[in-house]
N, C-alpha and C. Protein backbone atom coordinates (compact mmCIF):
# COMPACT_ATOMS: atom_id res chain seq x y z
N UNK A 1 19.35 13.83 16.44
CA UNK A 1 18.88 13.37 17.71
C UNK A 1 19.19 11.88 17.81
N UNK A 2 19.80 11.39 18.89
CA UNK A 2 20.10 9.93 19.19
C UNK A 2 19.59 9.46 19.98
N UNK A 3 18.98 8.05 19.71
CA UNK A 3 17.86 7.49 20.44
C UNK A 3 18.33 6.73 21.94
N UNK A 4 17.69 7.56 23.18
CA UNK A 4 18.56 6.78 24.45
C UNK A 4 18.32 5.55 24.92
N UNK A 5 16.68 5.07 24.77
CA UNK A 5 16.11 3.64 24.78
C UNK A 5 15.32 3.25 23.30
N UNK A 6 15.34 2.12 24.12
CA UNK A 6 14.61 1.08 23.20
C UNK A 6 13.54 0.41 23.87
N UNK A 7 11.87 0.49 23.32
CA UNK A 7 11.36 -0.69 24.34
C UNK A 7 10.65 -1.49 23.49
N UNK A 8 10.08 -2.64 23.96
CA UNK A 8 9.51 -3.62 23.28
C UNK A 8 8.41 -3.81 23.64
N UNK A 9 7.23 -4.34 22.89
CA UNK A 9 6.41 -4.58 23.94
C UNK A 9 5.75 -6.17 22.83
N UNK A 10 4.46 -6.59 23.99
CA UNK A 10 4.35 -7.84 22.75
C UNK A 10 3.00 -8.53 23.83
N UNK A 11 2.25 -9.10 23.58
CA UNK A 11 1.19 -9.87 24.42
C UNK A 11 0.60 -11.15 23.44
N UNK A 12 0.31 -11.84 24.53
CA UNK A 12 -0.34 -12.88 23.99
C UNK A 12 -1.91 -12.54 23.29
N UNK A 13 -2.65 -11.36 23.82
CA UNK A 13 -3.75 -11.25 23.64
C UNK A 13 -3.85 -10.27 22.42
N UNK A 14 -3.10 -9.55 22.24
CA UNK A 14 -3.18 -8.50 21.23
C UNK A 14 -2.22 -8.92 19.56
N UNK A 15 -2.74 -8.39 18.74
CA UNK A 15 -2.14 -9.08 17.57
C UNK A 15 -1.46 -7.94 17.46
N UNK A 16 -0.29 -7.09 16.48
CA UNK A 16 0.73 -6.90 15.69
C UNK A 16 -0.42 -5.21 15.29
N UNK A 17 -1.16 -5.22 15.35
CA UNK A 17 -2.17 -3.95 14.88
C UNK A 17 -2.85 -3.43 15.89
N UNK A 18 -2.98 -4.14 17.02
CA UNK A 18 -3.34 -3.56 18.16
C UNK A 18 -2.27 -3.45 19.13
N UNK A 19 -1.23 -3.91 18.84
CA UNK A 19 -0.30 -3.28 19.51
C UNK A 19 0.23 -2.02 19.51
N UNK A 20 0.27 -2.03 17.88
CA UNK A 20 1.00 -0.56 17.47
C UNK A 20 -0.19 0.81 17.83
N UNK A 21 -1.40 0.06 18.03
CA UNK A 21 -2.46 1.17 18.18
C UNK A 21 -2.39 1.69 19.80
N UNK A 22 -1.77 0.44 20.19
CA UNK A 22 -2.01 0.68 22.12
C UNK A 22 -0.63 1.78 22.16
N UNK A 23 0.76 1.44 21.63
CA UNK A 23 1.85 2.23 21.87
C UNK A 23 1.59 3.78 21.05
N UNK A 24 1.37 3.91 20.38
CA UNK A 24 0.76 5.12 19.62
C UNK A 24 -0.41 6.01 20.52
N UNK A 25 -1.26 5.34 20.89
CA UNK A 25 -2.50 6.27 21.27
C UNK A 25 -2.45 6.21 22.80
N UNK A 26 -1.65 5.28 23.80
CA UNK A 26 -1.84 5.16 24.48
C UNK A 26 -0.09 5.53 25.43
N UNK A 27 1.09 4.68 24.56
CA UNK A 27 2.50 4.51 25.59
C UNK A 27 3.41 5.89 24.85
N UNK A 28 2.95 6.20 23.37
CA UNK A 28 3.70 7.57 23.26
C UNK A 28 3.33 8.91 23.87
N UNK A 29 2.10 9.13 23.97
CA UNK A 29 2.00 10.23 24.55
C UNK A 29 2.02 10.27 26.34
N UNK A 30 2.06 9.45 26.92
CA UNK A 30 2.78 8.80 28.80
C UNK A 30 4.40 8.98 28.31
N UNK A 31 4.85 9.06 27.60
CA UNK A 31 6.40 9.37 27.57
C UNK A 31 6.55 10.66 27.10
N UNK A 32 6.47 11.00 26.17
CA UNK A 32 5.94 12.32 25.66
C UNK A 32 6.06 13.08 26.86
N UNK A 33 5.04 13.20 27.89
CA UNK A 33 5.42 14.16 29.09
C UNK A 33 6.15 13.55 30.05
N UNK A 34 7.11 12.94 30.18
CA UNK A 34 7.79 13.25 30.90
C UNK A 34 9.61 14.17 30.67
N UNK A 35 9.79 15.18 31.70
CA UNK A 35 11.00 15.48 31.16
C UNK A 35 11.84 15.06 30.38
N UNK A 36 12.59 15.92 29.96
CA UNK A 36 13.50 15.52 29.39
C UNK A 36 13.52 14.51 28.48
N UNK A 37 12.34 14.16 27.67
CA UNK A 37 12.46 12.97 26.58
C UNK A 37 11.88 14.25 25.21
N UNK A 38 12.63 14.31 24.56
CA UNK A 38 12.13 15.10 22.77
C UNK A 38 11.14 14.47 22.43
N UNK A 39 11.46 13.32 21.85
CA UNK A 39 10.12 12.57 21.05
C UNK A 39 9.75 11.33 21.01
N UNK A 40 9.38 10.81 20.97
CA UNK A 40 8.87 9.02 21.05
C UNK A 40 8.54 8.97 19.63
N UNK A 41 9.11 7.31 19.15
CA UNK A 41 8.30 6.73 17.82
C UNK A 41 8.26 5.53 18.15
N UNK A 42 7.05 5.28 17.31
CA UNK A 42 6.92 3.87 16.95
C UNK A 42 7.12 3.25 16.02
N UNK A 43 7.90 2.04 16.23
CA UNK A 43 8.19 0.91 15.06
C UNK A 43 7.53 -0.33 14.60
N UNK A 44 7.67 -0.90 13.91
CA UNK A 44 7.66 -1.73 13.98
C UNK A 44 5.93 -2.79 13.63
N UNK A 45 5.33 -3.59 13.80
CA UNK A 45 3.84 -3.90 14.09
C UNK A 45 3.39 -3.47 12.57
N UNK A 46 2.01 -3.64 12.69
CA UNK A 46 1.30 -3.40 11.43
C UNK A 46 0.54 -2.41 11.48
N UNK A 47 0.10 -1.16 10.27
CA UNK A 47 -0.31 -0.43 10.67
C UNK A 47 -1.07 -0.33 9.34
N UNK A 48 -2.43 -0.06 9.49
CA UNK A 48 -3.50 0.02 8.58
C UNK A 48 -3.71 0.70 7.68
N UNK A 49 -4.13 0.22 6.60
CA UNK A 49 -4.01 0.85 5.30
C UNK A 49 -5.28 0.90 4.62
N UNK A 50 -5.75 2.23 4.19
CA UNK A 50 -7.36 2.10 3.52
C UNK A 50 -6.60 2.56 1.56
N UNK A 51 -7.68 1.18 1.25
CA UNK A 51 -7.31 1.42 -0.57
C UNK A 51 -8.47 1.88 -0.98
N UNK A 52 -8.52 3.00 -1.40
CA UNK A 52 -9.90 3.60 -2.30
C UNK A 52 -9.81 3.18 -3.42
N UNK A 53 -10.65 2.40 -4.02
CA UNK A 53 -11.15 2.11 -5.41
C UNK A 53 -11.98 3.22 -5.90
N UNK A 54 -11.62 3.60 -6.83
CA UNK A 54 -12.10 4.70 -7.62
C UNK A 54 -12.76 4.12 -9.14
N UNK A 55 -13.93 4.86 -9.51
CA UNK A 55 -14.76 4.49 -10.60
C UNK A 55 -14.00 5.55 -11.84
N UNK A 56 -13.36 4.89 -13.10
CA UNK A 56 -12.60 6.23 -13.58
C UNK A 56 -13.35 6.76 -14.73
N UNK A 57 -14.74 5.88 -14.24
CA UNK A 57 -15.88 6.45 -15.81
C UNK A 57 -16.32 7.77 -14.92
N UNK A 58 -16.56 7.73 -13.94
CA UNK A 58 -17.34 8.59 -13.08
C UNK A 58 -16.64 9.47 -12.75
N UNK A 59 -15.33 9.93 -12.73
CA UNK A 59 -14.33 10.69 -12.30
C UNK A 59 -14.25 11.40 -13.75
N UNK A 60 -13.89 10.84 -14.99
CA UNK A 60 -14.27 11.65 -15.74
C UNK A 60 -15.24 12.46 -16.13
N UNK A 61 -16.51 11.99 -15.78
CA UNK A 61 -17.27 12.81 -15.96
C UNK A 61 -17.67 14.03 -15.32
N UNK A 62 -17.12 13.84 -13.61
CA UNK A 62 -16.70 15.09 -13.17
C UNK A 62 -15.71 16.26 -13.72
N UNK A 63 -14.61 15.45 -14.31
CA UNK A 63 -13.69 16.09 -14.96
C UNK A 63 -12.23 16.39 -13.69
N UNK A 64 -12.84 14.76 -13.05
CA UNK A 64 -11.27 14.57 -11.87
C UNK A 64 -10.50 13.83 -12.34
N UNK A 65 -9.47 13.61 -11.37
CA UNK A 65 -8.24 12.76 -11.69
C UNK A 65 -8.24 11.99 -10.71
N UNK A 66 -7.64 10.75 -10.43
CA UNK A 66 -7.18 10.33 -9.03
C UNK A 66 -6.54 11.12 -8.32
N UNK A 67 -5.55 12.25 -8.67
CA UNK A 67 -4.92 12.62 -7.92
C UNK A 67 -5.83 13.41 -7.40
N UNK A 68 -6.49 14.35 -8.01
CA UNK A 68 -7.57 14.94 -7.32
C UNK A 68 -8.26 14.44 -6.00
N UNK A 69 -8.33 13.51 -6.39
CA UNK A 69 -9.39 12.66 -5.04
C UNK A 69 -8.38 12.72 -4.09
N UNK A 70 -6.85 12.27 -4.19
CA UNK A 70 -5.61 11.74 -3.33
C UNK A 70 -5.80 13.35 -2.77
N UNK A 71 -5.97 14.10 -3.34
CA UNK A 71 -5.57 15.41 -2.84
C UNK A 71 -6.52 15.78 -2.12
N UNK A 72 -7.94 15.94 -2.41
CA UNK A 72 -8.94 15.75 -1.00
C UNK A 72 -9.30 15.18 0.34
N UNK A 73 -8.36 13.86 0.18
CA UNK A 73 -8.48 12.66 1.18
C UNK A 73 -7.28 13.53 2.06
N UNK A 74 -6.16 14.06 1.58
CA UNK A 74 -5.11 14.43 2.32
C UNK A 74 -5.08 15.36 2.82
N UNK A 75 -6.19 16.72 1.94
CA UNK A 75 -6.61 17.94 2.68
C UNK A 75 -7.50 17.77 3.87
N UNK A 76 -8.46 16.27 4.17
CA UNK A 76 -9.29 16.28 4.75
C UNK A 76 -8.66 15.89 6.02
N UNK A 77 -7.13 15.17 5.83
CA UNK A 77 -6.71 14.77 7.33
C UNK A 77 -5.39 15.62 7.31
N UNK A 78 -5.08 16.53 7.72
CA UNK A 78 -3.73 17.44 7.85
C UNK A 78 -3.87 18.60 8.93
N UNK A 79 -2.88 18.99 9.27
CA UNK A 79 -2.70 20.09 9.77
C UNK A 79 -3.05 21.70 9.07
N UNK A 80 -4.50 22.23 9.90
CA UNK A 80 -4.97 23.08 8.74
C UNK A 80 -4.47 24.16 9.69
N UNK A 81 -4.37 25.36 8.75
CA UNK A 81 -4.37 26.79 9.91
C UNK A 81 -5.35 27.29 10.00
N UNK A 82 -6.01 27.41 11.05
CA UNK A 82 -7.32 28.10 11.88
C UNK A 82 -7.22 29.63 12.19
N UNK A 83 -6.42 30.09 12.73
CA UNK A 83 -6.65 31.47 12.66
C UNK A 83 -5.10 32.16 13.93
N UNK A 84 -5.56 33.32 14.60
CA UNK A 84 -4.26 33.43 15.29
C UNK A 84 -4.92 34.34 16.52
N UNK A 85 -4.16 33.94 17.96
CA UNK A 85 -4.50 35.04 19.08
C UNK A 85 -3.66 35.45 19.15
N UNK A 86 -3.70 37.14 19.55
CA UNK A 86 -2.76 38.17 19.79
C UNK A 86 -2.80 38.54 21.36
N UNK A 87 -2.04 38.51 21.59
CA UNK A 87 -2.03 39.09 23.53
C UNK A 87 -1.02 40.15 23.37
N UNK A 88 -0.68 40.93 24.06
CA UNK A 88 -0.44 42.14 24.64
C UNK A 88 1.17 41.77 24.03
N UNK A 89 2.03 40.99 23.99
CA UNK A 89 3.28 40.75 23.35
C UNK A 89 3.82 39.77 22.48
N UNK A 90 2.70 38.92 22.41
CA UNK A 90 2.82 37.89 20.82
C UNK A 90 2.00 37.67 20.57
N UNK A 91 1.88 36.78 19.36
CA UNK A 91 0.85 36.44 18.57
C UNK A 91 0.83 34.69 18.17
N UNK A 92 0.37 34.18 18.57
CA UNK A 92 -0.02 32.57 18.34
C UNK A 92 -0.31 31.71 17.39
N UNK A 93 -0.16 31.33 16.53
CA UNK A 93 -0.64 30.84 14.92
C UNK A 93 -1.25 30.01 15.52
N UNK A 94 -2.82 29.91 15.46
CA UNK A 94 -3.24 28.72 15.64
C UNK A 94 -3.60 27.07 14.28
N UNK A 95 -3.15 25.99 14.66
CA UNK A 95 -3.36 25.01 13.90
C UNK A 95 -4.15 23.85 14.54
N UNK A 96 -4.95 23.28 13.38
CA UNK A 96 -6.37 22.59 13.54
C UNK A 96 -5.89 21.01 12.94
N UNK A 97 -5.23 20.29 14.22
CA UNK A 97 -5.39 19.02 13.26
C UNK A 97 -6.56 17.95 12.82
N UNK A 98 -6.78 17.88 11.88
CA UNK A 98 -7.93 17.08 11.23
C UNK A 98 -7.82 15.78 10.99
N UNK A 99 -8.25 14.90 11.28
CA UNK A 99 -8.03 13.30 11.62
C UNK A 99 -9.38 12.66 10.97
N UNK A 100 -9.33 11.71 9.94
CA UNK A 100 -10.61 10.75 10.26
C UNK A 100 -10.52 9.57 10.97
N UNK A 101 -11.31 9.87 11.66
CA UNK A 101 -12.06 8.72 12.50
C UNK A 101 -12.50 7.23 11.74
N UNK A 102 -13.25 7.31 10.54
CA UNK A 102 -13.95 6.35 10.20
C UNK A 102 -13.88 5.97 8.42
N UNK A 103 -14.47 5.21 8.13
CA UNK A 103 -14.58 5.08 6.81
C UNK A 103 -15.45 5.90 6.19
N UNK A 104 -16.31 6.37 6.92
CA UNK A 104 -17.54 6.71 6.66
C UNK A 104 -16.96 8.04 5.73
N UNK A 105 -16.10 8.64 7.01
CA UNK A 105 -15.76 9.77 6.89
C UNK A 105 -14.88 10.33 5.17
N UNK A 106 -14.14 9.77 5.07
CA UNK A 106 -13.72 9.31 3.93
C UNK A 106 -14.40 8.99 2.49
N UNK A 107 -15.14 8.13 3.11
CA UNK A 107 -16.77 8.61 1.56
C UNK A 107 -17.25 9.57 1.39
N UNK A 108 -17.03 10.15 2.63
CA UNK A 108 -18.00 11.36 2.53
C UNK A 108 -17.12 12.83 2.14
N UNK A 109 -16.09 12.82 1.87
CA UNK A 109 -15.12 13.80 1.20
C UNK A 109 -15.38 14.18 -0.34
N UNK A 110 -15.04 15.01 0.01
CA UNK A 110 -15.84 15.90 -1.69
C UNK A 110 -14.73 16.43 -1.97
N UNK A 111 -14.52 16.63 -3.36
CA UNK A 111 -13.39 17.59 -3.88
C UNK A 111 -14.25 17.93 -4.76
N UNK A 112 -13.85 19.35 -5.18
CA UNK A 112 -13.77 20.79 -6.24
C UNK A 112 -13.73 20.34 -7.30
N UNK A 113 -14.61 20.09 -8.28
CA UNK A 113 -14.54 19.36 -9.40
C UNK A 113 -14.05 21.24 -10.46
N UNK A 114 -13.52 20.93 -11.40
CA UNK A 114 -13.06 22.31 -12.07
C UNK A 114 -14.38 23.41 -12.52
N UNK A 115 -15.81 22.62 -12.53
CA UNK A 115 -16.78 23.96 -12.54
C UNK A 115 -17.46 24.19 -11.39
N UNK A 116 -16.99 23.82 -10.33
CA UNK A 116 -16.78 24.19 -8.57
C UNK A 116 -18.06 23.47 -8.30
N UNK A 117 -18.59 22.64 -8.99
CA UNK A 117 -19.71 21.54 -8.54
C UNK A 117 -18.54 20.70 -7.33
N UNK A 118 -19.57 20.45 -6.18
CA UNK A 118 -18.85 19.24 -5.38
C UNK A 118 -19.28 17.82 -5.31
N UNK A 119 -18.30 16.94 -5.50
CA UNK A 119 -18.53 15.61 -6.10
C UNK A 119 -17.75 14.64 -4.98
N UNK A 120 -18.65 13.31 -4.28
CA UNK A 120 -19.01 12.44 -3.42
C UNK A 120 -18.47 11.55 -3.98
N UNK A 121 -19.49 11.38 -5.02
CA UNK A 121 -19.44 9.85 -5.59
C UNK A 121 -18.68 9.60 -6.45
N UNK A 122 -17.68 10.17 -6.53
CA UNK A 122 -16.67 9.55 -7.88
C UNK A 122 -15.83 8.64 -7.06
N UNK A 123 -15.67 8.96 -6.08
CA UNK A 123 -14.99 7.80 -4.77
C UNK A 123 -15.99 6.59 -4.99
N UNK A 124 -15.64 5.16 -4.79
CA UNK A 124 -16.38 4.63 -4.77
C UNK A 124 -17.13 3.96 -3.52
N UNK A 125 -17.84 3.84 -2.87
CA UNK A 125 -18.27 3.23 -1.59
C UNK A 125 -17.52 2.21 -0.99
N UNK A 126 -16.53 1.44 -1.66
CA UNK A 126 -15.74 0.07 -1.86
C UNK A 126 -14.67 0.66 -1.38
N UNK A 127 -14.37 0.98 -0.45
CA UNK A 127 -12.95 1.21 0.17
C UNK A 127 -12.86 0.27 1.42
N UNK A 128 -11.51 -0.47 1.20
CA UNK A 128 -11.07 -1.62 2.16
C UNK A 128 -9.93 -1.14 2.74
N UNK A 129 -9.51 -1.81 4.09
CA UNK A 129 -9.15 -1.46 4.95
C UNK A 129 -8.05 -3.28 4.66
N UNK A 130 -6.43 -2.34 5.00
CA UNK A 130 -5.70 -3.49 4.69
C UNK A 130 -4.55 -3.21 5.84
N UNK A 131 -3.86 -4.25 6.93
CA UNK A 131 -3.23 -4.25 8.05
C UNK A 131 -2.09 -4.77 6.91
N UNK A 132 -0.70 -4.71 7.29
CA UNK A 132 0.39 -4.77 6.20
C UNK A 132 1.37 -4.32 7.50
N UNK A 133 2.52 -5.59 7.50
CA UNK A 133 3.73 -5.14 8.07
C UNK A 133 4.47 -4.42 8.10
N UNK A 134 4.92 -2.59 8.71
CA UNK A 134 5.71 -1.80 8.64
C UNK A 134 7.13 -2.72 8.36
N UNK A 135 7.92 -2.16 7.95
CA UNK A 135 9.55 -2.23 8.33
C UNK A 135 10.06 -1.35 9.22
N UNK A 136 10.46 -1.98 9.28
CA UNK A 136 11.58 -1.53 11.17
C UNK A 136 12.54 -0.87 10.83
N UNK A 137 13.05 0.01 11.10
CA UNK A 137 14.44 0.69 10.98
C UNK A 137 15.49 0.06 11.67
């Protein structure tokens, strides 16, 4: 697919992270419907980054890994499959996208520890939130 425009955008009032949040949530999906355009992306700006600090005395004692945790945080925001409607000549796969909203949300994720106890707190409450310059294509 070859890209037919290019746009820019930029304000005095908005910094580099609220820009990319206004073109994302707000100028891709206004292009998005109109004909004849496939897909919109965004470049460019800063786009936010949460670092979980993890306790690795406490993770052992669950008997997790980091990746474990990485793997809960990622099940908790993805495209899940929900179920399927059938009508009279097809059938619909339905999918559930899952988004967090907050930090909160994110503490509050549990993963499957291996004797199917569910475990909170091996995450640590200390998760920061870091804005960091994309690269541009």
């Amino acid at each position: 697919m070859m890209p037919i425009s290019y746009f820019t955008i930029s304000s005095p009032y908005l910094g580099p992270a609220e820009l990319r949040r206004l073109a994302e949530e707000k100028i891709e999906p206004m292009f998005e419907r109109v004909d004849g355009v496939a897909s919109v992306q965004t470049m460019g700006g800063s786009q936010r980054r949460i670092n979980v600090n993890m306790n690795p005395v406490l993770l052992a004692s669950y008997h997790l890994s980091p990746n474990d945790v990485m793997q809960a945080i990622q099940l908790g925001s993805s495209l899940q499959p929900s179920g399927t409607i059938r009508t009279r000549g097809k059938d619909y796969n339905l999918r559930v996208l899952s988004e967090y909203a907050s930090l909160d949300q994110i503490k509050k994720t549990s993963s499957r520890t291996r004797t199917a106890s569910r475990c909170t707190s091996a995450m640590s409450p200390r998760l920061k939130t870091d804005t960091r310059k994309t690269q541009t294509r």
